[in-house]
N, C-alpha and C. Protein backbone atom coordinates (compact mmCIF):
# COMPACT_ATOMS: atom_id res chain seq x y z
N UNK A 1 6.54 -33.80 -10.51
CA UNK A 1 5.57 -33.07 -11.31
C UNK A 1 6.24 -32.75 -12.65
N UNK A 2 5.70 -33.15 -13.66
CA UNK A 2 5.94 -32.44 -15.01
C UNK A 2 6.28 -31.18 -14.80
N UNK A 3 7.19 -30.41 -15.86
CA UNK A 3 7.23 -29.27 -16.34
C UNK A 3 6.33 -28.55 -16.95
N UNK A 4 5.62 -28.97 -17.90
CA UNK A 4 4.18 -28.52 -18.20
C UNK A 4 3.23 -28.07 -17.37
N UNK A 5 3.48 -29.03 -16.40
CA UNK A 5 1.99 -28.59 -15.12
C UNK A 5 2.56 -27.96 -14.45
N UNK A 6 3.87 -28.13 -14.09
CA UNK A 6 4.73 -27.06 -13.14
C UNK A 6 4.49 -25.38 -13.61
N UNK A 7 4.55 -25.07 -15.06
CA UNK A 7 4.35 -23.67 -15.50
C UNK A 7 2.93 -23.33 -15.40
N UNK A 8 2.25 -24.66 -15.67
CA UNK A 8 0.80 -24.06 -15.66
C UNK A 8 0.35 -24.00 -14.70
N UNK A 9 0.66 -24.33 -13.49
CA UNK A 9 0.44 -23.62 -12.37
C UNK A 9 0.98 -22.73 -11.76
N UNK A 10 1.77 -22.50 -12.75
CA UNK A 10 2.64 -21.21 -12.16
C UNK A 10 2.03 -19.99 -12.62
N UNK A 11 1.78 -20.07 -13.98
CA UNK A 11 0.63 -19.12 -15.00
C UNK A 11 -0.65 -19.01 -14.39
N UNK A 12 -0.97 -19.81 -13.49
CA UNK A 12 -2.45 -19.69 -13.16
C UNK A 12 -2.41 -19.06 -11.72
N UNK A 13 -1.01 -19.20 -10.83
CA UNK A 13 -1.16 -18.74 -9.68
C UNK A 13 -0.92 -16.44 -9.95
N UNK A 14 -0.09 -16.43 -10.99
CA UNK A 14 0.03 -15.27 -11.53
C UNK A 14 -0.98 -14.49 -11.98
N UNK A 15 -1.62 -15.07 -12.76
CA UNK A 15 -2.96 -15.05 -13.18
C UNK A 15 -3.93 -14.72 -12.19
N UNK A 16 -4.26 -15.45 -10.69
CA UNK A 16 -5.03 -15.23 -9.80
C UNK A 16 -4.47 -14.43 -8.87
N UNK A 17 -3.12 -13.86 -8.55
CA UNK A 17 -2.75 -12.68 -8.41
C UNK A 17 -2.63 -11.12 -9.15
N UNK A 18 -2.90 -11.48 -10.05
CA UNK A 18 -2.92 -9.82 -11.12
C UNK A 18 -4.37 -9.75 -10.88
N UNK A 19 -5.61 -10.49 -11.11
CA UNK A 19 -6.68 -10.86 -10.84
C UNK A 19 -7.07 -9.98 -9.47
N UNK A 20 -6.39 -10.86 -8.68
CA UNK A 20 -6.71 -10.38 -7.12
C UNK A 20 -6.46 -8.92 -6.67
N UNK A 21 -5.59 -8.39 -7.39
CA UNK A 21 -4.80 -6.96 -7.15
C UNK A 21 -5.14 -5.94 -7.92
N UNK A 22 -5.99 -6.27 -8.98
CA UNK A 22 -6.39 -5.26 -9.77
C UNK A 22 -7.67 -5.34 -9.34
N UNK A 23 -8.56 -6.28 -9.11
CA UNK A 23 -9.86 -6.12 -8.09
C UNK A 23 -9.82 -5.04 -7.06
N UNK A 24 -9.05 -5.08 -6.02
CA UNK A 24 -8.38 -4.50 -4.95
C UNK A 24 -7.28 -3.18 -5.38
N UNK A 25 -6.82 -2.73 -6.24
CA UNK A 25 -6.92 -1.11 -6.91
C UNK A 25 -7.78 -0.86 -7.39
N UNK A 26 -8.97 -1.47 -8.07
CA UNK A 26 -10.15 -0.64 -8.12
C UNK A 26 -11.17 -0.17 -7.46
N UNK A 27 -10.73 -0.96 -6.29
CA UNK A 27 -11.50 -0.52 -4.97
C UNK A 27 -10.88 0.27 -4.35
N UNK A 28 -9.86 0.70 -4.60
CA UNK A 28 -9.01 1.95 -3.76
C UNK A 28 -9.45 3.18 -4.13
N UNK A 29 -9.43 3.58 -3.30
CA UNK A 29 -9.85 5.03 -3.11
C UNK A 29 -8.25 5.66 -3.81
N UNK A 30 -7.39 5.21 -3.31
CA UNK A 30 -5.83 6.08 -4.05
C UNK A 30 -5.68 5.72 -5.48
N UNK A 31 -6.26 4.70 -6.21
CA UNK A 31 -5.92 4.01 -7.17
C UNK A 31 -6.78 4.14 -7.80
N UNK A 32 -8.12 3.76 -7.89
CA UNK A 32 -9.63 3.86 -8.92
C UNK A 32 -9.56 4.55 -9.94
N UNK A 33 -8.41 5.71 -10.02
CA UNK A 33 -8.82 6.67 -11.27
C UNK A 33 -8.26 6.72 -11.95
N UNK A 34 -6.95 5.68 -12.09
CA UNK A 34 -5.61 5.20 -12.65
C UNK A 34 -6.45 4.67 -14.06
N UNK A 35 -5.37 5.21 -15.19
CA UNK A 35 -5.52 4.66 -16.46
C UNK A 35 -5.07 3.26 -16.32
N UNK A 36 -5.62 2.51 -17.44
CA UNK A 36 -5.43 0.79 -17.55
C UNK A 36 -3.66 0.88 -17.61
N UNK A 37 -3.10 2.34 -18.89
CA UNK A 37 -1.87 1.91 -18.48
C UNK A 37 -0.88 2.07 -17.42
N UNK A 38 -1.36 2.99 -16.52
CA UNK A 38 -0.48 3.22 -15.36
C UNK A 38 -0.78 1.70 -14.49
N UNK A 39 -2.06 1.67 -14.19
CA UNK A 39 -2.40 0.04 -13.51
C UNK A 39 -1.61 -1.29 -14.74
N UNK A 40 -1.51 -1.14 -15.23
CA UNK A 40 0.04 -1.90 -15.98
C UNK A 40 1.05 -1.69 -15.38
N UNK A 41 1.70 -0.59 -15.17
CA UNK A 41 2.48 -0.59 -14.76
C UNK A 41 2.70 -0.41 -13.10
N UNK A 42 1.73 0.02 -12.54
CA UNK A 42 1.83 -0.46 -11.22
C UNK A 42 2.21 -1.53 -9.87
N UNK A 43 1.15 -2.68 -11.32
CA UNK A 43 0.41 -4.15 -10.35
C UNK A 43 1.70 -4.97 -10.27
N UNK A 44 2.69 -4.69 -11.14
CA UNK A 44 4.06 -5.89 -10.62
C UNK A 44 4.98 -5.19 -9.73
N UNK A 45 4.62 -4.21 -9.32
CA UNK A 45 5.33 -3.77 -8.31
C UNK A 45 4.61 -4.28 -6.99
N UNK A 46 3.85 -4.78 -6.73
CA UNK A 46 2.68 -5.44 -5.91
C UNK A 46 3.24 -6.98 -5.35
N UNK A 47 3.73 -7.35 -4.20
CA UNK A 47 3.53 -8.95 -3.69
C UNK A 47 2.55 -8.64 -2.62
N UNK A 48 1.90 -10.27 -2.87
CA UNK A 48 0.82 -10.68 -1.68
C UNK A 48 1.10 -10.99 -0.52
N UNK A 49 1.00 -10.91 1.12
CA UNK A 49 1.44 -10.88 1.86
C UNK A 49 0.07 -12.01 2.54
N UNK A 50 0.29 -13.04 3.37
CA UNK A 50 -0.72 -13.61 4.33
C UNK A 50 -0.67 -12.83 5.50
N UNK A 51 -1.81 -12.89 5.95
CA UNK A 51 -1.47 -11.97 7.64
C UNK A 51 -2.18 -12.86 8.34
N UNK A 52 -1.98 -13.13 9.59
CA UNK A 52 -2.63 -14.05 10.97
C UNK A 52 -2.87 -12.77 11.78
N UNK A 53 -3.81 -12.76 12.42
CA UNK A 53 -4.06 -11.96 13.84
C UNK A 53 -2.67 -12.02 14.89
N UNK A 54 -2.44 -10.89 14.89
CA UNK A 54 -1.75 -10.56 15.99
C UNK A 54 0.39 -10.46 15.04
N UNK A 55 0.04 -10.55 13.67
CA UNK A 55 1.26 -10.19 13.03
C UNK A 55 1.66 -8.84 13.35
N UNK A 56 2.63 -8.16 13.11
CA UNK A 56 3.35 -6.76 13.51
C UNK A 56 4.07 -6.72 12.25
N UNK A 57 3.48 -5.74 11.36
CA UNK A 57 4.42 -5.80 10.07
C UNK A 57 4.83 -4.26 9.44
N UNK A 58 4.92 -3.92 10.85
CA UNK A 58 6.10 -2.68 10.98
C UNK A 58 6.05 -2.44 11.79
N UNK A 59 7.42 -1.85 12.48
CA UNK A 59 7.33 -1.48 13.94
C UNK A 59 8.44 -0.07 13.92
N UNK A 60 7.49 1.08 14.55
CA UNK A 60 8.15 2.28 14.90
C UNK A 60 9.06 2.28 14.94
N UNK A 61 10.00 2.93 14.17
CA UNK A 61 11.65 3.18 14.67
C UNK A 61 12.30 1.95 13.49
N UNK A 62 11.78 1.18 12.59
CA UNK A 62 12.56 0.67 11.51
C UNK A 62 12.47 1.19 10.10
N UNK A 63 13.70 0.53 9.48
CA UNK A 63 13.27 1.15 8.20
C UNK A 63 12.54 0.85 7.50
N UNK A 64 11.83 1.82 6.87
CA UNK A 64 10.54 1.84 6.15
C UNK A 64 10.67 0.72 4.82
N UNK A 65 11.15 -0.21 4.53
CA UNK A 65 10.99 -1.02 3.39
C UNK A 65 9.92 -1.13 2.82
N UNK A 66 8.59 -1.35 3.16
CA UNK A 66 7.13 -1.48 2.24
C UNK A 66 6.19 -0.84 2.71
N UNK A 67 5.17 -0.31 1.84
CA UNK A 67 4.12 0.48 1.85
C UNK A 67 2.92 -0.75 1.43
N UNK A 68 2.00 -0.56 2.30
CA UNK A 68 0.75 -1.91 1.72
C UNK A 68 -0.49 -1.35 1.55
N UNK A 69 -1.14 -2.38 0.54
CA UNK A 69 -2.51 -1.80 0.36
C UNK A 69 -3.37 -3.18 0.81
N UNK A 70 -4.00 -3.21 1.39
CA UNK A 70 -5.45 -3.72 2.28
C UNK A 70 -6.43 -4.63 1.22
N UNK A 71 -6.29 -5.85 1.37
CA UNK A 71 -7.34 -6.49 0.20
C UNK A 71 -8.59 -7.16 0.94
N UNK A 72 -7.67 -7.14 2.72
CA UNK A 72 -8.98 -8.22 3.37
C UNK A 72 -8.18 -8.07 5.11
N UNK A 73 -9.49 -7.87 5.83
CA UNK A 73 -8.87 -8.42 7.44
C UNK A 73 -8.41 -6.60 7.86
N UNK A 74 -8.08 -6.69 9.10
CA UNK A 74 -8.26 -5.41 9.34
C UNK A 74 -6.56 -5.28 10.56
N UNK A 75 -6.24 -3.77 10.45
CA UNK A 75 -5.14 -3.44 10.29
C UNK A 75 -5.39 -2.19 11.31
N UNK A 76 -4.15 -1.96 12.68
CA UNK A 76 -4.24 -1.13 13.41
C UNK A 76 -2.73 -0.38 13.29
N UNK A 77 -2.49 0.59 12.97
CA UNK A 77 -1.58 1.43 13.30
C UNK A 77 -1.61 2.64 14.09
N UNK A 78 -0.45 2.18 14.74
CA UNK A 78 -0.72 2.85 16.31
C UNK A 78 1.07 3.62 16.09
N UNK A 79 0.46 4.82 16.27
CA UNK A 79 1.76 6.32 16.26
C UNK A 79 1.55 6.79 17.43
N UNK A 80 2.79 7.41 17.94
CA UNK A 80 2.87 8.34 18.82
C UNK A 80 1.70 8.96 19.64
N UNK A 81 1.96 9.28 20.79
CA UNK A 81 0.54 10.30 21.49
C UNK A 81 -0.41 9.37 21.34
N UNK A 82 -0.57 8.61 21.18
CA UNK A 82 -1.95 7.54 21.20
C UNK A 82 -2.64 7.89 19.86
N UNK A 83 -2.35 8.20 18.75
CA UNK A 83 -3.27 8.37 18.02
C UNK A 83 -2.74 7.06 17.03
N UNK A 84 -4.07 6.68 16.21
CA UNK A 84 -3.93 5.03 15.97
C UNK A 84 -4.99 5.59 14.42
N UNK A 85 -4.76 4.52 13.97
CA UNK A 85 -5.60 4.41 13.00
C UNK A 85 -6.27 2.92 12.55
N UNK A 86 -7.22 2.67 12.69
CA UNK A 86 -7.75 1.20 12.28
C UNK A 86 -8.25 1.23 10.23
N UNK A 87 -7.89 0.60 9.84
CA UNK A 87 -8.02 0.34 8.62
C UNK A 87 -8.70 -1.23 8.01
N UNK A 88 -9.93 -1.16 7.78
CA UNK A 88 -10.46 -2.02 7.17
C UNK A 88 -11.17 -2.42 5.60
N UNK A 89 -10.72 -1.69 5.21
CA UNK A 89 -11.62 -1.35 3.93
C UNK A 89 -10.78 -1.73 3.11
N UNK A 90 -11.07 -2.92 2.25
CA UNK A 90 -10.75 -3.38 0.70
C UNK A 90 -9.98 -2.12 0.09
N UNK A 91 -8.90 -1.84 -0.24
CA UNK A 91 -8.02 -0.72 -0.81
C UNK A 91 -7.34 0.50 -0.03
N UNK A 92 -7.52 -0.11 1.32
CA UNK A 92 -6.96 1.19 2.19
C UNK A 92 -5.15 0.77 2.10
N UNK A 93 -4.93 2.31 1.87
CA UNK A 93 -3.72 2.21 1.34
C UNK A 93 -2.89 2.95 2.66
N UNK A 94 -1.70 2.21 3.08
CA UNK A 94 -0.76 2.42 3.82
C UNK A 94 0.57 2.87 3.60
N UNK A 95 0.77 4.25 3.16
CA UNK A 95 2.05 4.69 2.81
C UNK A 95 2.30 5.69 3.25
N UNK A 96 3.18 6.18 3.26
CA UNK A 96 3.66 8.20 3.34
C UNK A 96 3.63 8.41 4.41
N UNK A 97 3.16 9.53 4.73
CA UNK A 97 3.21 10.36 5.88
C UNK A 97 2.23 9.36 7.20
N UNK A 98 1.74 8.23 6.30
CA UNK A 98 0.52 7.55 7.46
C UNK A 98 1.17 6.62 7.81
N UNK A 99 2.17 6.17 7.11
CA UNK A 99 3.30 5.10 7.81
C UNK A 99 4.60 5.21 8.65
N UNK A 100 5.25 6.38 7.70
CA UNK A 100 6.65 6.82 8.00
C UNK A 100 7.21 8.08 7.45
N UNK A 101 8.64 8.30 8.25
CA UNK A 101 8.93 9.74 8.04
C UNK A 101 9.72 9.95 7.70
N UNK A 102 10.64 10.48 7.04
CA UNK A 102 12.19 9.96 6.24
C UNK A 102 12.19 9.04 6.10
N UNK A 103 11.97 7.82 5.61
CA UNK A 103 12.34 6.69 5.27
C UNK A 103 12.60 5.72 6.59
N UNK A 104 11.60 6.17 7.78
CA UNK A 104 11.69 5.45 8.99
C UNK A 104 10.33 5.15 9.53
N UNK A 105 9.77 3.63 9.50
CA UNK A 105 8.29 3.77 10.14
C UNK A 105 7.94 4.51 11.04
N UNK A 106 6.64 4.98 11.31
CA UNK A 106 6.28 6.00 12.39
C UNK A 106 5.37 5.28 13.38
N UNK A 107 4.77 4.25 12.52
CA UNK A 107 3.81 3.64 13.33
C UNK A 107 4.07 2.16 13.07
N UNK A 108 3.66 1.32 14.19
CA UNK A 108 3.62 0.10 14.39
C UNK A 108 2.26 -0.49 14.21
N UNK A 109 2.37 -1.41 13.22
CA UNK A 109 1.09 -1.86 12.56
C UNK A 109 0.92 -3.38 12.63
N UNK A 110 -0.23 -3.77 13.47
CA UNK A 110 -0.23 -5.10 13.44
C UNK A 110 -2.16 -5.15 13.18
N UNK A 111 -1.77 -7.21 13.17
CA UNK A 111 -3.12 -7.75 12.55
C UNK A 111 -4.09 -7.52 13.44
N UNK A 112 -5.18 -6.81 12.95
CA UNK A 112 -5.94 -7.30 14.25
C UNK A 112 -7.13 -8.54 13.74
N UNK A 113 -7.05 -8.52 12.30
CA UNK A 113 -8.29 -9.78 12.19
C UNK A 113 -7.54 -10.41 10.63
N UNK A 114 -6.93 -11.58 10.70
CA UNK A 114 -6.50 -12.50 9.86
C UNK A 114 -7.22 -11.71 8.11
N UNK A 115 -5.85 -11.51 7.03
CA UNK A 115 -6.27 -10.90 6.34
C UNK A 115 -5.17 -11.42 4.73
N UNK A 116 -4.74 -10.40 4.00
CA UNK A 116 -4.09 -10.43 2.66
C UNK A 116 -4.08 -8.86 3.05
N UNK A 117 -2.49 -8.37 2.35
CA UNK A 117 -1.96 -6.96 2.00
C UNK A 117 -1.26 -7.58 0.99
N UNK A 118 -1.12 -5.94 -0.13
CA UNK A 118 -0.40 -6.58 -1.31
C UNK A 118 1.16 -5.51 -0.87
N UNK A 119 2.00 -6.02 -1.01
CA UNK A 119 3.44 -4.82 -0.77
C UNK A 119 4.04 -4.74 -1.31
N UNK A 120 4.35 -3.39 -1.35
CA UNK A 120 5.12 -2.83 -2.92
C UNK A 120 6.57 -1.86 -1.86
N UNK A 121 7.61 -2.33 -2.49
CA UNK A 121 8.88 -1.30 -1.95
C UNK A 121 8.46 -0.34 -1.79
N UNK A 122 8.89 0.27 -0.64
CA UNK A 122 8.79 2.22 -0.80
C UNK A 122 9.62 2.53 -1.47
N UNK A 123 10.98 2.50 -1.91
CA UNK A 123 11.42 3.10 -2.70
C UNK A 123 10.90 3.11 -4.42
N UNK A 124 10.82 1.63 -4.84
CA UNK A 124 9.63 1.70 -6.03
C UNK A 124 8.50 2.84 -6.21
N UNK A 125 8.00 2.47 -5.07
CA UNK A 125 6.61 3.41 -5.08
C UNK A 125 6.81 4.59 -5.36
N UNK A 126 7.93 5.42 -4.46
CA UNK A 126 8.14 6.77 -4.53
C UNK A 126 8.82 6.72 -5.72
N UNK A 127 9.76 6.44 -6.21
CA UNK A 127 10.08 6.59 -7.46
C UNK A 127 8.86 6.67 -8.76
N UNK A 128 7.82 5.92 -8.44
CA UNK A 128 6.91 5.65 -9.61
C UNK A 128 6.21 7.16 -9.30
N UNK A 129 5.88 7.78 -7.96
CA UNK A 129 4.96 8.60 -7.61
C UNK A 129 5.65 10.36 -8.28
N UNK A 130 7.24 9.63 -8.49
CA UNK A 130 7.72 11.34 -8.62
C UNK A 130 8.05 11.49 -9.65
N UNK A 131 7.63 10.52 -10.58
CA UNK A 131 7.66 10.56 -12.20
C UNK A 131 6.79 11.76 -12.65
N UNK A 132 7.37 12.35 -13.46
CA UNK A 132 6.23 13.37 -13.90
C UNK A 132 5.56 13.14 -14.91
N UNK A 133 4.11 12.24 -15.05
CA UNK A 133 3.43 11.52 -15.40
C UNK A 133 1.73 11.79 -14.93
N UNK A 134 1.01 11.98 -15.84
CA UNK A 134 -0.72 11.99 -15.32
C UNK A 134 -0.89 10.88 -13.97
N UNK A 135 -0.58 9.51 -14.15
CA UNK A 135 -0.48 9.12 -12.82
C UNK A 135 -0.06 9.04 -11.81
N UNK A 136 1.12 9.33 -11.90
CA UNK A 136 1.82 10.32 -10.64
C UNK A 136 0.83 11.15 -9.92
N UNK A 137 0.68 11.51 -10.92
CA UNK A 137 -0.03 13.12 -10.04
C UNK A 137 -1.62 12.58 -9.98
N UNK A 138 -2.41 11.74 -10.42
CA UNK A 138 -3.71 11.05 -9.89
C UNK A 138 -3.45 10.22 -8.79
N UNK A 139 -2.41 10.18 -8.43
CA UNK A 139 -2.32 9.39 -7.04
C UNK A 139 -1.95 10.12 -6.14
N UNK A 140 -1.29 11.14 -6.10
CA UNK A 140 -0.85 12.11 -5.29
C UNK A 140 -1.78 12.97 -4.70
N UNK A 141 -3.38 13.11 -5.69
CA UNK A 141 -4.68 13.92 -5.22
C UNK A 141 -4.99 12.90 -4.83
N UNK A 142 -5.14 11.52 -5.20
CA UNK A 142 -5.91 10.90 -4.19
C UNK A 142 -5.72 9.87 -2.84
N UNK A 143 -4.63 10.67 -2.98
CA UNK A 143 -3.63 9.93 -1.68
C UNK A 143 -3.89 11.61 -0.76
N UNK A 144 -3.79 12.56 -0.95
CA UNK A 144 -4.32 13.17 -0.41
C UNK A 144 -5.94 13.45 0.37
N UNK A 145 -6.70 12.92 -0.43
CA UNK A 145 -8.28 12.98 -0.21
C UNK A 145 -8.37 11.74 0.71
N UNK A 146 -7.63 10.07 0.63
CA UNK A 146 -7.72 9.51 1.44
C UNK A 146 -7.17 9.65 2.87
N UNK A 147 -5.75 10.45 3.35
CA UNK A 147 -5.68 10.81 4.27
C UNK A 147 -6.21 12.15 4.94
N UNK A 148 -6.95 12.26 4.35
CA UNK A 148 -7.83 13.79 4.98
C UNK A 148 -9.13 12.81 5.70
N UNK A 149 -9.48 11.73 4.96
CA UNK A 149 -10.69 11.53 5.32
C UNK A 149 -10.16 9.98 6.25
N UNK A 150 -8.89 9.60 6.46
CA UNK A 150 -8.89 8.49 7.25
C UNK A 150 -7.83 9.10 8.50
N UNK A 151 -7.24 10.00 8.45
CA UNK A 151 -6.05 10.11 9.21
C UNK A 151 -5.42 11.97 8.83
N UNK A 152 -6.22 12.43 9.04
CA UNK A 152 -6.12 13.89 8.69
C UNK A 152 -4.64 14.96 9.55
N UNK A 153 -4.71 14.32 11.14
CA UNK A 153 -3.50 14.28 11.97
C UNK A 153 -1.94 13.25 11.00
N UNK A 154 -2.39 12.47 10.48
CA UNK A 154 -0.88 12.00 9.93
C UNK A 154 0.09 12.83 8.84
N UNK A 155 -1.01 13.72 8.10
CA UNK A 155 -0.36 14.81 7.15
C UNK A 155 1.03 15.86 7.56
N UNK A 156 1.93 15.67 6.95
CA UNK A 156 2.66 16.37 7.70
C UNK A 156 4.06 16.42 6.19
N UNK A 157 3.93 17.48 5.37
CA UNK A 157 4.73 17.29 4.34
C UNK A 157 5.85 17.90 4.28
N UNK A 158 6.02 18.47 5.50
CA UNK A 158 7.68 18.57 5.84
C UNK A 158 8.42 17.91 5.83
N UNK A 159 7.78 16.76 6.39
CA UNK A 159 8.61 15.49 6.92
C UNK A 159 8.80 14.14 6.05
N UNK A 160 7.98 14.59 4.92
CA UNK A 160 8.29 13.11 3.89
C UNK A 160 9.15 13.45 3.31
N UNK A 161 9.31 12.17 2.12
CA UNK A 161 10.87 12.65 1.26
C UNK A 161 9.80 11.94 -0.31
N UNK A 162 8.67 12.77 -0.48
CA UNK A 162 8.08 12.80 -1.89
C UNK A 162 7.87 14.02 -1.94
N UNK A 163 7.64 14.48 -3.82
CA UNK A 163 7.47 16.26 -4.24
C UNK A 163 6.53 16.88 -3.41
N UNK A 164 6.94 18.16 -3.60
CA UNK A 164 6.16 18.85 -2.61
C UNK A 164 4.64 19.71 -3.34
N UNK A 165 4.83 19.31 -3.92
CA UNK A 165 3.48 19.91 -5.54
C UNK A 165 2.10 19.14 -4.92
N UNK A 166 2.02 17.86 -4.05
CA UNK A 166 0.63 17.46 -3.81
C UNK A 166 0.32 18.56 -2.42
């Protein structure tokens, strides 16, 4: 393959990923209210992930390396005491206190219907979240309002390691 076509498909696969991911933060309920420039600076902290039914892409008791957000296909995390959470919705966001606890997953999360997650480091993330910045803190209310209304039992802000101001 040429070099020419080699970049330009490289530009175009980039292209249909910033595309794909900024579709999918504006459908987030944690993300929607983000200025164009914080969603600048967000979306390259973002890789695309394939998922097959029946993947496990965290499991209780490891370290927490990525936090994901939901673009397609549906997603069960299952914590302690039987309480679980199913997640299907275009922008459902998987981080914090609904994933893990010190910096250790809490719940074990697998595919349940063939999908796309985009994943961003937890340490990135939290670093971006404890900036003291208007979007910082628009994600922090609405990372709150989404786990009240998807997972109200996962709240628990003793136990994370982000500010304690949300």
């Amino acid at each position: 393959m040429n070099k020419f076509l080699e970049e330009s498909l490289k530009h175009d696969l980039i292209e249909d990923l910033m595309g794909s991911i900024s579709d999918v933060l504006k459908e987030s309920m944690v993300f929607n209210s983000l200025e164009e420039v914080d969603l600048k600076k967000i979306i390259p902290l973002f890789e695309k992930w394939e998922l097959d039914t029946g993947d496990v892409i965290t499991t209780a008791g490891d370290i927490a390396q990525y936090f994901f957000l939901l673009e397609s296909g549906t997603l069960l995390l299952s914590m302690e005491a039987g309480k679980s959470v199913v997640l299907e919705t275009p922008g459902d966001f998987m981080a914090m206190e609904l994933l893990s606890t010190k910096g250790v997953y809490k719940t074990t999360t697998t595919v349940l219907e063939n999908g796309n997650v985009f994943a961003v480091s937890s340490e990135s993330f939290l670093s971006l979240i404890q900036e003291d910045t208007p979007g910082a803190e628009t994600i922090m209310q609405a990372w709150q309002k989404f786990c009240d209304q998807k997972a109200v039992f996962a709240k628990n802000i003793v136990d994370i390691n982000v500010p304690g101001n949300f």
